[in-house]
Structure formats: C-alpha cells, structure tokens
Protein backbone atom coordinates (compact mmCIF):
# COMPACT_ATOMS: atom_id res chain seq x y z
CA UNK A 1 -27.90 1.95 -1.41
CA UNK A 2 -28.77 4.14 1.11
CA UNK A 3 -27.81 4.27 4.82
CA UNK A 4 -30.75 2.85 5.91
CA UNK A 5 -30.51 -0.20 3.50
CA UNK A 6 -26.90 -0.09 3.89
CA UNK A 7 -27.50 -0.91 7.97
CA UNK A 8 -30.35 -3.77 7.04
CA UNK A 9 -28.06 -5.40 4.42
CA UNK A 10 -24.95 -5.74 6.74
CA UNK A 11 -27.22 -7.79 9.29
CA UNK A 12 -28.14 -9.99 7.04
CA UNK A 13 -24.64 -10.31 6.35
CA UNK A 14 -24.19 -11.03 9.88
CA UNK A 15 -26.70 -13.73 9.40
CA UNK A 16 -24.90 -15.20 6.32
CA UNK A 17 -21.45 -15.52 8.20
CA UNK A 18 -23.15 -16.87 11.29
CA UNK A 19 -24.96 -19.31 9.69
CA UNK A 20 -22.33 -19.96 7.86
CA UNK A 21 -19.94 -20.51 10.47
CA UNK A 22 -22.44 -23.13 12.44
CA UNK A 23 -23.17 -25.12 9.73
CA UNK A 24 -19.61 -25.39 8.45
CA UNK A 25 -18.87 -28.89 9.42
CA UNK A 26 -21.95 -29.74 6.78
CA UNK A 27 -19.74 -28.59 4.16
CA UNK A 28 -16.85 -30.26 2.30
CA UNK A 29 -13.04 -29.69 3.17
CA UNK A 30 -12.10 -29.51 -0.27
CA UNK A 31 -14.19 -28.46 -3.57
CA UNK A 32 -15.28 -31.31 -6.31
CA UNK A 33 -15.23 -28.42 -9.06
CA UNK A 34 -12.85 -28.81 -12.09
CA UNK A 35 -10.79 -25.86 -13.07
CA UNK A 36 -12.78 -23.51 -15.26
CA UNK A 37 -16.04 -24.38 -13.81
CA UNK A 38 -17.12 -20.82 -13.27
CA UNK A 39 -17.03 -19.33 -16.35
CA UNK A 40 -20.02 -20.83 -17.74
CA UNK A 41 -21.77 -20.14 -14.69
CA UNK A 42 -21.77 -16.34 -15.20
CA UNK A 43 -22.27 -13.57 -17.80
CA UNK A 44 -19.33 -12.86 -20.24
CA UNK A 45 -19.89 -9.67 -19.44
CA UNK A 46 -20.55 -7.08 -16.71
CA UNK A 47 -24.38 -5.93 -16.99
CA UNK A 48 -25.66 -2.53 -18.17
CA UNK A 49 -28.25 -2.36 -15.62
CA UNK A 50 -28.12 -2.92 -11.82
CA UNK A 51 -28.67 -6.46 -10.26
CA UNK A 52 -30.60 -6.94 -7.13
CA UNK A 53 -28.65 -7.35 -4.13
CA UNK A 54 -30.35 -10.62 -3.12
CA UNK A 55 -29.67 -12.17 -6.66
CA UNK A 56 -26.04 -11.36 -5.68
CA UNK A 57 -26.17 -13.08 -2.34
CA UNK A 58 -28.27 -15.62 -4.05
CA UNK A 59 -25.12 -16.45 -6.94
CA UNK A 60 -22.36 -16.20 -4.06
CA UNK A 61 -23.71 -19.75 -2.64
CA UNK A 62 -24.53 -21.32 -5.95
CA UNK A 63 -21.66 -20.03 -7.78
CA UNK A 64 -18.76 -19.32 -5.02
CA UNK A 65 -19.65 -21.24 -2.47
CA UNK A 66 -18.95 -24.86 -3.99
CA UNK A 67 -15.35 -23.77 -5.08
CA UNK A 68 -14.84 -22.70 -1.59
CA UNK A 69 -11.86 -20.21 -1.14
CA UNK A 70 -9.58 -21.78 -3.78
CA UNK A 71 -10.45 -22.03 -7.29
CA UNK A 72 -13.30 -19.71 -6.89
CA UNK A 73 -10.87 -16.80 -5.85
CA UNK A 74 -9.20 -17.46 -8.79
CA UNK A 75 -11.56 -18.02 -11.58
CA UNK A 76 -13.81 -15.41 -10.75
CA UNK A 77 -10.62 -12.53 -10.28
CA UNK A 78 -9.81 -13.95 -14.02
CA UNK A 79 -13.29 -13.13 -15.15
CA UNK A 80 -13.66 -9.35 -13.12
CA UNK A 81 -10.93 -8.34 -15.06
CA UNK A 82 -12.07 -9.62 -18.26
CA UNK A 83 -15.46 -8.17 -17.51
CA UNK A 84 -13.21 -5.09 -16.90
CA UNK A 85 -11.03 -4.84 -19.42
CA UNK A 86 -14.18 -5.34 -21.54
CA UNK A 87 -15.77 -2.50 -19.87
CA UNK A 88 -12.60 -0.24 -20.87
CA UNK A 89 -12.96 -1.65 -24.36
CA UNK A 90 -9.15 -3.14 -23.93
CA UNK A 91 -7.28 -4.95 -26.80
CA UNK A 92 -8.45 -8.50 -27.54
CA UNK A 93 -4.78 -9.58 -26.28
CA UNK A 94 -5.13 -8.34 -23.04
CA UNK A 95 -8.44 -10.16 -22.29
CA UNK A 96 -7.85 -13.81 -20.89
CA UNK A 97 -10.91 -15.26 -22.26
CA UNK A 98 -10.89 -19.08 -22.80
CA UNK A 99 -7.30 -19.59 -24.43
CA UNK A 100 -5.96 -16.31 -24.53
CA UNK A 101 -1.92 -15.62 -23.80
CA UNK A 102 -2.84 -12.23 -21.52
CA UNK A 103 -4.76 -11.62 -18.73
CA UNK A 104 -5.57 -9.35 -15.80
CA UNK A 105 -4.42 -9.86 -11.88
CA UNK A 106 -5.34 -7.64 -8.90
CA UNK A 107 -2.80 -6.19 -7.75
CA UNK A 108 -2.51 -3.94 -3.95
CA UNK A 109 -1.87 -0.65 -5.89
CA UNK A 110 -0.28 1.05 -8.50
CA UNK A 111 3.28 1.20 -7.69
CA UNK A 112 3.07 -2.70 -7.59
CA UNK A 113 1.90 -3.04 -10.69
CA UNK A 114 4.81 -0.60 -12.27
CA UNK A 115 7.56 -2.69 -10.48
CA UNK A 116 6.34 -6.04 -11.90
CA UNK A 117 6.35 -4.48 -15.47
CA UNK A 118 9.79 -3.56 -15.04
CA UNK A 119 11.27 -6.51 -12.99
CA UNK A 120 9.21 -8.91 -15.65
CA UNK A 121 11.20 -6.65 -18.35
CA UNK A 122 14.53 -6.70 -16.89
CA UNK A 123 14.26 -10.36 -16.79
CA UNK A 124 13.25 -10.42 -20.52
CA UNK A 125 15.68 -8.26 -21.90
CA UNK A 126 18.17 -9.86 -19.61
CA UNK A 127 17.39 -13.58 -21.27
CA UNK A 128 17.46 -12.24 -24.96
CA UNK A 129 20.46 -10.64 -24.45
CA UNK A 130 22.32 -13.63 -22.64
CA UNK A 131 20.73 -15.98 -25.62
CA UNK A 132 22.41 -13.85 -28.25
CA UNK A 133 25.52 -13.50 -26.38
CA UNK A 134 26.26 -16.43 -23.65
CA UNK A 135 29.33 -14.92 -22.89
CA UNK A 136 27.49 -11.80 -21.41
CA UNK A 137 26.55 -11.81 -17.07
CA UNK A 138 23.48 -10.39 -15.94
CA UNK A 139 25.59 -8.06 -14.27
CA UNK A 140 27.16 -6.97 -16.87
CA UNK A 141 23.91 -6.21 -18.62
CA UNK A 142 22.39 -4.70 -15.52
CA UNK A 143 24.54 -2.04 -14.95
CA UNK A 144 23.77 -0.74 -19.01
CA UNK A 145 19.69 -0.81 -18.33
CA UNK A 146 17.76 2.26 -18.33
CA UNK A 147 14.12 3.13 -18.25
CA UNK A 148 12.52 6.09 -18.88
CA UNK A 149 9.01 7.96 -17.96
CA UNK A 150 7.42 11.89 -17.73
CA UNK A 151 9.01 14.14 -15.67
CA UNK A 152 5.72 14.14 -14.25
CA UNK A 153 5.32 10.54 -13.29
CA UNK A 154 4.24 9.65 -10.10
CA UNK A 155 7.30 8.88 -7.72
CA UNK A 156 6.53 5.23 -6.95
CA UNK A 157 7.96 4.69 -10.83
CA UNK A 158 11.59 5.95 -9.93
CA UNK A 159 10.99 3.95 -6.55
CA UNK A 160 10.49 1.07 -8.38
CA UNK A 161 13.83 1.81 -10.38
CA UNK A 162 15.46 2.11 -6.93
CA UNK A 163 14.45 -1.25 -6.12
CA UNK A 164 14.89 -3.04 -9.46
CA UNK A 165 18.55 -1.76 -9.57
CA UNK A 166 18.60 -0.01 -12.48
CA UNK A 167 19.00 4.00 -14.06
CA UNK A 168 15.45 5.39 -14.86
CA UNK A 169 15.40 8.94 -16.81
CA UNK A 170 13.01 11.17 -16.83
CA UNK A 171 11.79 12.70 -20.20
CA UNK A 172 10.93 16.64 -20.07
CA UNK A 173 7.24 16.98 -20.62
CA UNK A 174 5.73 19.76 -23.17
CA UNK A 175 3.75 22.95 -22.49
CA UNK A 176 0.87 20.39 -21.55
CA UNK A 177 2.68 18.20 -19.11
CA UNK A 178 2.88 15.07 -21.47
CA UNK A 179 5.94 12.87 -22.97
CA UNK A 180 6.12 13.52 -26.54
CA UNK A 181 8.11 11.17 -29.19
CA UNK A 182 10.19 13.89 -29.59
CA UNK A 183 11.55 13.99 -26.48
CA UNK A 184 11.59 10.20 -25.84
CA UNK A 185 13.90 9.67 -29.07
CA UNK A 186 16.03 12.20 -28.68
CA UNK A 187 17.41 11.18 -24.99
CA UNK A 188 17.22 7.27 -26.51
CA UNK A 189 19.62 8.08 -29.07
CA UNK A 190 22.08 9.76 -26.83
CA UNK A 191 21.83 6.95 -24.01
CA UNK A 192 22.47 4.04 -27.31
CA UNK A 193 25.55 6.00 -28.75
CA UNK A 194 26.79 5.46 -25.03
CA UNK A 195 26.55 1.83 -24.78
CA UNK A 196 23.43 1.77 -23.08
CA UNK A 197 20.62 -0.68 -22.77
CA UNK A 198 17.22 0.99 -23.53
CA UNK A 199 14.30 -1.75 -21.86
CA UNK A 200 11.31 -0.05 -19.96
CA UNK A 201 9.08 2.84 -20.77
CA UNK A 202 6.07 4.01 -18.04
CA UNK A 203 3.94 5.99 -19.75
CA UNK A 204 1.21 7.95 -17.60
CA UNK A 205 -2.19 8.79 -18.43
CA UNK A 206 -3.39 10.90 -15.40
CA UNK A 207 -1.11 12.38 -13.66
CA UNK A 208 -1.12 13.14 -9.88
CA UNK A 209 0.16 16.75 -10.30
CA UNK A 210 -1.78 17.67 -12.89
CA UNK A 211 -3.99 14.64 -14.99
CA UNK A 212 -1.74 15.47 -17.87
CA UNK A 213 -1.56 12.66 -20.74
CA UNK A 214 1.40 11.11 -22.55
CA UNK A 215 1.06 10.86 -25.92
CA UNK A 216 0.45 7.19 -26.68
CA UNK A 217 0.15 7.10 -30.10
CA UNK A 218 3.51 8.51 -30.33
CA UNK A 219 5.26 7.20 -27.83
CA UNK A 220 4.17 3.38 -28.27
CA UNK A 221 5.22 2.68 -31.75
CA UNK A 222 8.99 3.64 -30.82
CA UNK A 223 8.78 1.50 -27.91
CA UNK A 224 7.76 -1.06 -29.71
CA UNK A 225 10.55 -0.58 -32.90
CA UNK A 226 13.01 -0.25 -29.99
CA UNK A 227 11.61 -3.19 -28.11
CA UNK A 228 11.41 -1.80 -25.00
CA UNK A 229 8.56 -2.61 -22.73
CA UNK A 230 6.07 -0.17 -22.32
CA UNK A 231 4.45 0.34 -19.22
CA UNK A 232 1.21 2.07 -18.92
CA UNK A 233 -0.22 3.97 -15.22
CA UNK A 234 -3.47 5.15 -15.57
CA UNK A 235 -3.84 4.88 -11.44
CA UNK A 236 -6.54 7.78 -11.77
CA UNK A 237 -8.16 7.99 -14.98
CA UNK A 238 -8.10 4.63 -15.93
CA UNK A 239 -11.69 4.35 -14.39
CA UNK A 240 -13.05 7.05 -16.73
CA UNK A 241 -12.44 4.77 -19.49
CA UNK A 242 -15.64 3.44 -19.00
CA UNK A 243 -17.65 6.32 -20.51
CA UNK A 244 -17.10 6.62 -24.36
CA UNK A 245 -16.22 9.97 -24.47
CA UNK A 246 -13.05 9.17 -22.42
CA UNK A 247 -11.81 6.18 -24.03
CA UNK A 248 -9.58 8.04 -26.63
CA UNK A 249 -7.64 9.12 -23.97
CA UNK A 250 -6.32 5.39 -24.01
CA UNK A 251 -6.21 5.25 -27.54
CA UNK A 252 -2.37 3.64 -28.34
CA UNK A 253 -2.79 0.87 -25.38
CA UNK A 254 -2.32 -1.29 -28.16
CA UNK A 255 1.13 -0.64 -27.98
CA UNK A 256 1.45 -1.44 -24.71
CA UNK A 257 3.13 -4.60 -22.97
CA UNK A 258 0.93 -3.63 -19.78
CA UNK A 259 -2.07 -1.71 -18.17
CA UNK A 260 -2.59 -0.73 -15.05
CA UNK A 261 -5.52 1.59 -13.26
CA UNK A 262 -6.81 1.35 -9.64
CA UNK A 263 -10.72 0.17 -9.54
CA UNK A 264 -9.98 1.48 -5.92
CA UNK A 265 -9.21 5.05 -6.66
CA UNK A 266 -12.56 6.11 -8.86
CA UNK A 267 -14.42 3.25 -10.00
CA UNK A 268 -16.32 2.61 -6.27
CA UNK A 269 -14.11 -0.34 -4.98
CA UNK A 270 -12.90 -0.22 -1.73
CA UNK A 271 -8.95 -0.11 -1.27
CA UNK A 272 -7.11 -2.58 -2.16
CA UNK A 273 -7.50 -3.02 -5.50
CA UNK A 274 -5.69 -2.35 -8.49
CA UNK A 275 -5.98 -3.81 -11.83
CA UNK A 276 -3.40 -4.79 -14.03
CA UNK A 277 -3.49 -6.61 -18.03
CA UNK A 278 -0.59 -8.23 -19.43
CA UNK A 279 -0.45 -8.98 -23.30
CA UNK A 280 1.50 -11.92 -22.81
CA UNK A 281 1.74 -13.86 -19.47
CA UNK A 282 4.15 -15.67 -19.86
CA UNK A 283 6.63 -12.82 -19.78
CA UNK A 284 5.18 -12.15 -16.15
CA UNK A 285 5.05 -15.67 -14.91
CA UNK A 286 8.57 -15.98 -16.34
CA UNK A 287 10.46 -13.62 -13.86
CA UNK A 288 8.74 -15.26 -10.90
CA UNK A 289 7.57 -18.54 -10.83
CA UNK A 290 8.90 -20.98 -8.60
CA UNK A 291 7.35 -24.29 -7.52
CA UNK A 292 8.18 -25.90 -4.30
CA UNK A 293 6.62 -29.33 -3.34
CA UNK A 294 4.22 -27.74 -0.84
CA UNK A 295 2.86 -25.19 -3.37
CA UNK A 296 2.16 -27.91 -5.90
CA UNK A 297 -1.17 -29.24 -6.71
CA UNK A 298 -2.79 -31.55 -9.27
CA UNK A 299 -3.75 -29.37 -11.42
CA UNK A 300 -0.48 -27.22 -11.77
CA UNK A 301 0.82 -28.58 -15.06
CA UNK A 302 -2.50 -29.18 -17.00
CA UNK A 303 -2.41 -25.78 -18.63
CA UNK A 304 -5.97 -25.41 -17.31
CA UNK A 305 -5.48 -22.73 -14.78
CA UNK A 306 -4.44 -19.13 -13.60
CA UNK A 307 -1.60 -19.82 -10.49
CA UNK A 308 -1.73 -15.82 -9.40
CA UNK A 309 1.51 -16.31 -7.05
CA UNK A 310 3.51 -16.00 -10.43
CA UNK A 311 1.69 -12.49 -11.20
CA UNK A 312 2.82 -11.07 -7.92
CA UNK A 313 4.79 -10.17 -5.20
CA UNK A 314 3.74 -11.69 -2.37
CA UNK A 315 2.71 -15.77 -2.45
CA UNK A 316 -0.58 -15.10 -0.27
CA UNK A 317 -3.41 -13.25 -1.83
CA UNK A 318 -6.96 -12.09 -0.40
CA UNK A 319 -10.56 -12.26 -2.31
CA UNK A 320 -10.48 -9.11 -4.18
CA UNK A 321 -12.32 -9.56 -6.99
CA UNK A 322 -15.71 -10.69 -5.03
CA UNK A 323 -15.61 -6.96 -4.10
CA UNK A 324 -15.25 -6.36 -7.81
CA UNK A 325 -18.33 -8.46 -8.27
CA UNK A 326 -20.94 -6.95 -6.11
CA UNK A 327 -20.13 -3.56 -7.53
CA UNK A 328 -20.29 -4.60 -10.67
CA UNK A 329 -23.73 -6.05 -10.48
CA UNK A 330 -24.93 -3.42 -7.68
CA UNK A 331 -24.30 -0.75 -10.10
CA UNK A 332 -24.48 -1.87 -13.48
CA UNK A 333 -21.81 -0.23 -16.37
CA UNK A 334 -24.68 2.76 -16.47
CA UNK A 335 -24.38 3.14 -12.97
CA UNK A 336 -20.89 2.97 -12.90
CA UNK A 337 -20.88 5.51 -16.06
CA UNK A 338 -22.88 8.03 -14.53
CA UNK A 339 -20.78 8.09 -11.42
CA UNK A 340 -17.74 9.04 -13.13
CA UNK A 341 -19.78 12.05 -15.49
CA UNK A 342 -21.10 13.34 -12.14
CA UNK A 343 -17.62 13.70 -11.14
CA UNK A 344 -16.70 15.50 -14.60
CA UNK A 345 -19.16 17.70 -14.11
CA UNK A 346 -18.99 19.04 -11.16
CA UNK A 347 -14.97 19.61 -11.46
CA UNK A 348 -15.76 21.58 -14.63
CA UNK A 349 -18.34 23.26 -12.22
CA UNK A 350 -15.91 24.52 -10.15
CA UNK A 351 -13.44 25.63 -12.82
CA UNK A 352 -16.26 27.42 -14.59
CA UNK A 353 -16.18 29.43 -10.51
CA UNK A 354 -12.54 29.86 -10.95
CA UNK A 355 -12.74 31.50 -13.77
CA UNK A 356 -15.08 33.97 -13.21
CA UNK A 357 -12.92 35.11 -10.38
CA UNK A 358 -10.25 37.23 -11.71
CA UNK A 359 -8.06 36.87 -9.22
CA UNK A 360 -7.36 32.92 -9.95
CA UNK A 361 -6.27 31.30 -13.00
CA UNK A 362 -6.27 27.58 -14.07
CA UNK A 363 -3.03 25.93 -14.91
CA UNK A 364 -3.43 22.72 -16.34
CA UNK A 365 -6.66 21.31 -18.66
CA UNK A 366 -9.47 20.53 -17.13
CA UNK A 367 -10.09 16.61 -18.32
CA UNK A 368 -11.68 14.88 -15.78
CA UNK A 369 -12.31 15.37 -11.74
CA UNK A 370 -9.07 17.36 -11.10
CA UNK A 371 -8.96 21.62 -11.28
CA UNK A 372 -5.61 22.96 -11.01
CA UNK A 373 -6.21 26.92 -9.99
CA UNK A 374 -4.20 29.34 -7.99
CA UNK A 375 -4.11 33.01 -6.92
CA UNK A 376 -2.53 35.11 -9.44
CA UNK A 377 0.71 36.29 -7.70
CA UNK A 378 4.08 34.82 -5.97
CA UNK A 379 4.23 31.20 -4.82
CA UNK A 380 4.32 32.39 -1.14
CA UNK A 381 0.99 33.91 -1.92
CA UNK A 382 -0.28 30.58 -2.88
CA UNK A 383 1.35 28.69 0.16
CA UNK A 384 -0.24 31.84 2.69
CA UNK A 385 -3.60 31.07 0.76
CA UNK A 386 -3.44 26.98 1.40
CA UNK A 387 -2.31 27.42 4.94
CA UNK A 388 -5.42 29.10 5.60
CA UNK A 389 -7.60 26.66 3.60
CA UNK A 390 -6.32 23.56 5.32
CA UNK A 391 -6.26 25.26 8.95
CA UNK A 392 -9.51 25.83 8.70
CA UNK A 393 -10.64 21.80 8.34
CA UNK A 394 -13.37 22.63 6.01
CA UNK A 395 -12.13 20.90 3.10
CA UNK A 396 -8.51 19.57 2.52
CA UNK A 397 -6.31 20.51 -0.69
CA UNK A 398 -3.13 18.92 -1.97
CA UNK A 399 -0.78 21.04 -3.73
CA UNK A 400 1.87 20.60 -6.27
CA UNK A 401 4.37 22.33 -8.27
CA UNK A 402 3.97 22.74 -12.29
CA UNK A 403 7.16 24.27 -13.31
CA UNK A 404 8.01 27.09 -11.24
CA UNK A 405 4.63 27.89 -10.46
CA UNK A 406 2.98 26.48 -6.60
CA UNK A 407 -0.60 24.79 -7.80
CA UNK A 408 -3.56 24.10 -5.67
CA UNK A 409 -5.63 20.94 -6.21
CA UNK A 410 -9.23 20.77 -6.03
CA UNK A 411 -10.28 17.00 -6.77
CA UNK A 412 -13.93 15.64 -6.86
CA UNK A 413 -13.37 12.15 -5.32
CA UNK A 414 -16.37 11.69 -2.80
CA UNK A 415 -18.91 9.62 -3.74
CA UNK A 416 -21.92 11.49 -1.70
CA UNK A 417 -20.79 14.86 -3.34
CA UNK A 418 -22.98 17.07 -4.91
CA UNK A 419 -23.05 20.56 -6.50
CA UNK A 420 -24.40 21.83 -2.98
CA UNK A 421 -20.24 21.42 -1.95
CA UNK A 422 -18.79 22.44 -4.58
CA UNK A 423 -20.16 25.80 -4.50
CA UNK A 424 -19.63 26.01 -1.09
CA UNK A 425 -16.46 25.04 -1.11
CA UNK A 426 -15.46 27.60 -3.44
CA UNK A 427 -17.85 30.46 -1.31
CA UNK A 428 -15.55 29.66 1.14
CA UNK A 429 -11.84 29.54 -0.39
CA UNK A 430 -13.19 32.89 -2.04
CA UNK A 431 -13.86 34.67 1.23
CA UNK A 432 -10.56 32.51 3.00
CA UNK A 433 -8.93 34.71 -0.48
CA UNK A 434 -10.56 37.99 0.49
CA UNK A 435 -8.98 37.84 4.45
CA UNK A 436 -5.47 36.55 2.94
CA UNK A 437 -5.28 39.71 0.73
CA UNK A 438 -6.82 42.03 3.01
CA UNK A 439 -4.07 41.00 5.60
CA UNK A 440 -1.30 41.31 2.83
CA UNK A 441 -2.49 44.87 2.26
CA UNK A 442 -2.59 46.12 5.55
C-alpha cells in the first residue's frame, strides 16, 4: 500500500483497538474453541494473488478473535509456517500438517535457531550414547563433542558453540566460498582417530560475507551416514526460495535435521521473525520441556496440540505469525515473488556498472541481492575508498574480508528501491573513486 493508504488503514486500526478495548467486558475470559479449530477455518495454503485488506480485518474477528490470545497464537503460527514451508517447496517431513512428526516455530532470529539445533543435538547424542554405555557421564561425553561449519559461517554459530560448551571447527571453504565433502571428511576422520565425538554440522546457504553456498548435496549424505545433525542457516536467502529459479539452491534440505531463514530479513516481515522446521519434534521438545503445575493445562497430554515453550528459549512468546498472515494475504506468493526478482535484478544491475568500470572487479558470484566489488589495488586503497563512501551519508556499505583481499558490499535490501538508486548510487561511489585516486596521485 501506499503512504496515503498506509495513514487511512492505521486509523482504522486505531478504531479496531479502541473499540475493542471498550467493549471488552462483552467478551469471554477464556475461549470455548477446541484445539485445532483453526485449521479448517483457513486455506491450506498461502494465496497466489493478493487479498483485500478488509477481508483480512474481516477473518481476524471471525477466525482469531474467538481463540483470543491463546490457542489462536498457536494454531495459526503452526499453519504460517506450513503455508511457508509450502511456499519454499520444503520436504513433506518438515511440514506439520494434521499428524505430522515436524513442524515450524518462530523463532527471534537466526542465531537462536542455530543454538537450539545444537543444544537439541547435544542432548540427543548425549542420550544415545549414555543408552549404549550407562557407565558413560555427560561430562565425560561433553568434553569429546565437536561441531563443525564454513569458515565462512556467520559468527553467531561459533557463539552458539561458546554457549553450548562444546569445540566447533571450522571447515576451509573452496575457491567459491562453500564447504565441500571433501573438506568436511577429511577433518572428520582426523577428529574420530582422536577419540572424538562428531554431532552437529551448520551448513550455510547465504553467507553474510559473501552469499556463498555449501554444497548440500554433498555435505548432507555424510552427515547423515555419520549421524550427525545437520543444521541448515539460510538467514538471507532462504526468502528467495520462493521463486523457482532459486529453489535448487536448497536442493539437499532433505538431508537436513533443521531449517532455518529469517521472513524478517527479505521476505517483507517486520523484525522479529525467524522461521525455523524441524523433521522430527520430538528431538526439540526433548532437550527442553519441563512442566510445572502452573504451566499445565487440560489439554497438555491429549496429543492434540503445539506447546511452543518446548521449541524455545524463552517460556513467553509474542503473536508473530499474525504479522506473517497479513503479508501473506496482502501480497499474495506473486507479490511476494516479484519482490524478491526486483531485488535480483537490480543487484545484477549494479554489477553489470561494476564491470564496465575497469578500475573495480567483482569477487564473489553474483546470486541474489548481494555485489561484492572493490577497487583494483591494496586493501588500504579499499579502506581509503569506504571511508569516503560512508563519510559522506549518502548510502552506507558493510565490508568484509574474502581471503586476503578487503571487499565492499553493496546489498539491495530496501523495499522502495528502484533502478533510479542504484545508478545513482554507483554515479556517486564512481566520482567518490575519481577524488580518492586523484588525491593518491598527487
């Protein structure tokens, strides 16, 4: 919507609230429903085309509305991220659906969603272990754990090593920035002939530096032959998975024991929300649940519902998926679809202006909304050249090192951006380029 619907809609939201707040005591204290009452009452699936915004507003008091705050939260986050994981054309085993043994939660970000993969594994590995050996502590078995990811990963997967206590290696990546089987097996066999206790592999499909790729399809099948967990972030690109032409880039999630992406990152949904699939649940629930009296309720051991303070952290939880909802239906799959192309285009856009510039190169593979360029020349160079980019507060660029080499970042991420910036964002990093090296020469 536009900013002139944008400011009519919000007053009627104003409306909604207010009237909702003075005719509260009309409403019931506690909701009639019976678990899995909302299913039924919406689409299996997210639409193709855009919804109206008053059908929206229309379903939230038919549909949310009588299952108040609890189950509705619930039930309808369990159906967003079936809708989503249908969306990313996920494995049937991930999908929740009426009986199934996976699921998707929300969680606050990425680096959440990493640390419950690997605490849920240590715990795992941890209970087959002690089952085959009852002799064996869990300290004892602790201090042999290791997990493993890219060199590139993101650092909130060795931070979440830090915090679940045990060793995590990284794997060098190849000439393209990915973990190759190669790699993987050769620093698993070393760590085995030492006594160690291979468990948890993260593997990364986007990454921050560069929106490199780790090979999946080779990487997965010795995870699973090793029976280690395997972890996958997709923080970043997971939301391109939408559009055909970028789902093979997840091709080899089958392998996978989780998936994560963050809806808030690319996919239009505001912060926080990031989406994560298990295969099996009960290897989640397992490492957390606990049930004092005051957390009980009647429904708790029917096997009828989804109890998200066992897929989490934290006990408390806010409506995220509701956000999920409205862009779902305000923008349809096309909409969504189109969004992310735009994005793709325009970054290829602005390498295509790179390029023609013979002073730049481009260091990593263009993929998706990500260029990595910088001035040919010394990494000081490069540092001079971003100094004088970001000082200037026309547009902001995050840097990064590939190798050796100091990398400037130019993402597409705004959702008002059009080709308009782009070129004149690179009219002006050109001429910021011109007064750098006419300053170096004189």
């Amino acid at each position: 919507m536009n900013s002139g619907e944008f400011r009519r809609r919000g007053k009627e939201m104003v409306d909604f609230v207010a009237d909702y707040l003075e005719g509260i005591e009309g409403r019931q204290v506690y909701p009639d429903v019976e678990p899995g009452y909302l299913r039924p009452l919406i689409p299996a699936s997210a639409p193709e085309e855009p919804d109206t915004f008053e059908d929206i507003l229309n379903d939230v008091e038919k549909i949310i509305m009588p299952g108040a705050a609890s189950p509705a939260c619930t039930e309808l986050e369990t159906v967003m991220m079936d809708w989503l994981g249908k969306m990313l054309k996920l494995p049937e085993a991930f999908l929740a659906g009426q009986v199934g043994e996976g699921g998707g939660v929300i969680q606050g970000s990425a680096s959440e969603a990493t640390l419950m993969a690997l605490l849920a594994a240590r715990t795992k590995v941890v209970r087959r272990l002690q089952a085959a050996s009852p002799g064996l502590t869990q300290g004892a078995i602790m201090e042999k754990l290791v997990a493993y990811s890219s060199d590139q990963a993101h650092s909130s997967v060795e931070r979440a090593g830090l915090i679940g206590g045990v060793k995590l290696k990284a794997i060098p990546s190849d000439g393209k920035f990915a973990m190759r089987a190669s790699a993987l097996q050769e620093v698993l066999e070393r760590d085995k002939a030492e006594g160690l206790i291979p468990f948890f592999v993260v593997a990364t499909l986007g990454t921050t530096s560069c929106c490199s790729f780790d090979n999946l399809l080779e990487v997965g099948p010795i995870c699973n032959k090793e029976d280690m967990w395997l972890h996958i972030d997709a923080a970043y690109a997971g939301s391109s998975f939408i559009c055909p032409e970028f789902r093979h880039l997840l091709n080899g999630v089958e392998f996978a024991d989780s998936f994560n992406f963050n809806p808030h990152k690319w996919l239009l949904v505001n912060f926080d929300c990031s989406a994560m699939w298990v295969k099996k649940r009960t290897d989640l629930i397992g490492a957390f649940k606990l049930d004092p009296v005051y957390l009980k309720h009647s429904h708790m051991d029917s096997g009828l519902i989804t109890d998200y303070r066992h897929w989490q952290l934290p006990l408390g939880r806010r409506f995220r998926s509701l956000k999920m909802w409205f862009v779902f239906r305000m923008y349809g799959v096309k909409g969504l679809q189109a969004y992310i192309r735009k994005h793709v285009r325009l970054a290829h856009e602005f390498e295509r202006l790179v390029r023609q510039d013979p002073r730049f190169e481009i260091c990593a593979e263009v993929t998706l909304g990500l260029v990595c360029f910088r001035l040919k020349g010394s990494n000081k160079l490069n540092e001079d050249l971003l100094e004088r980019i970001n000082s200037a507060k026309k547009i902001h660029l995050v840097p990064c090192h590939l190798r050796d080499k100091f990398v400037l970042r130019f993402a597409i991420c705004s959702r008002t951006v059009e080709l308009t910036h782009v070129q004149w964002s690179w009219e002006h990093i050109s001429q910021l380029t011109t007064d750098l090296l006419r300053a170096e020469r004189d």
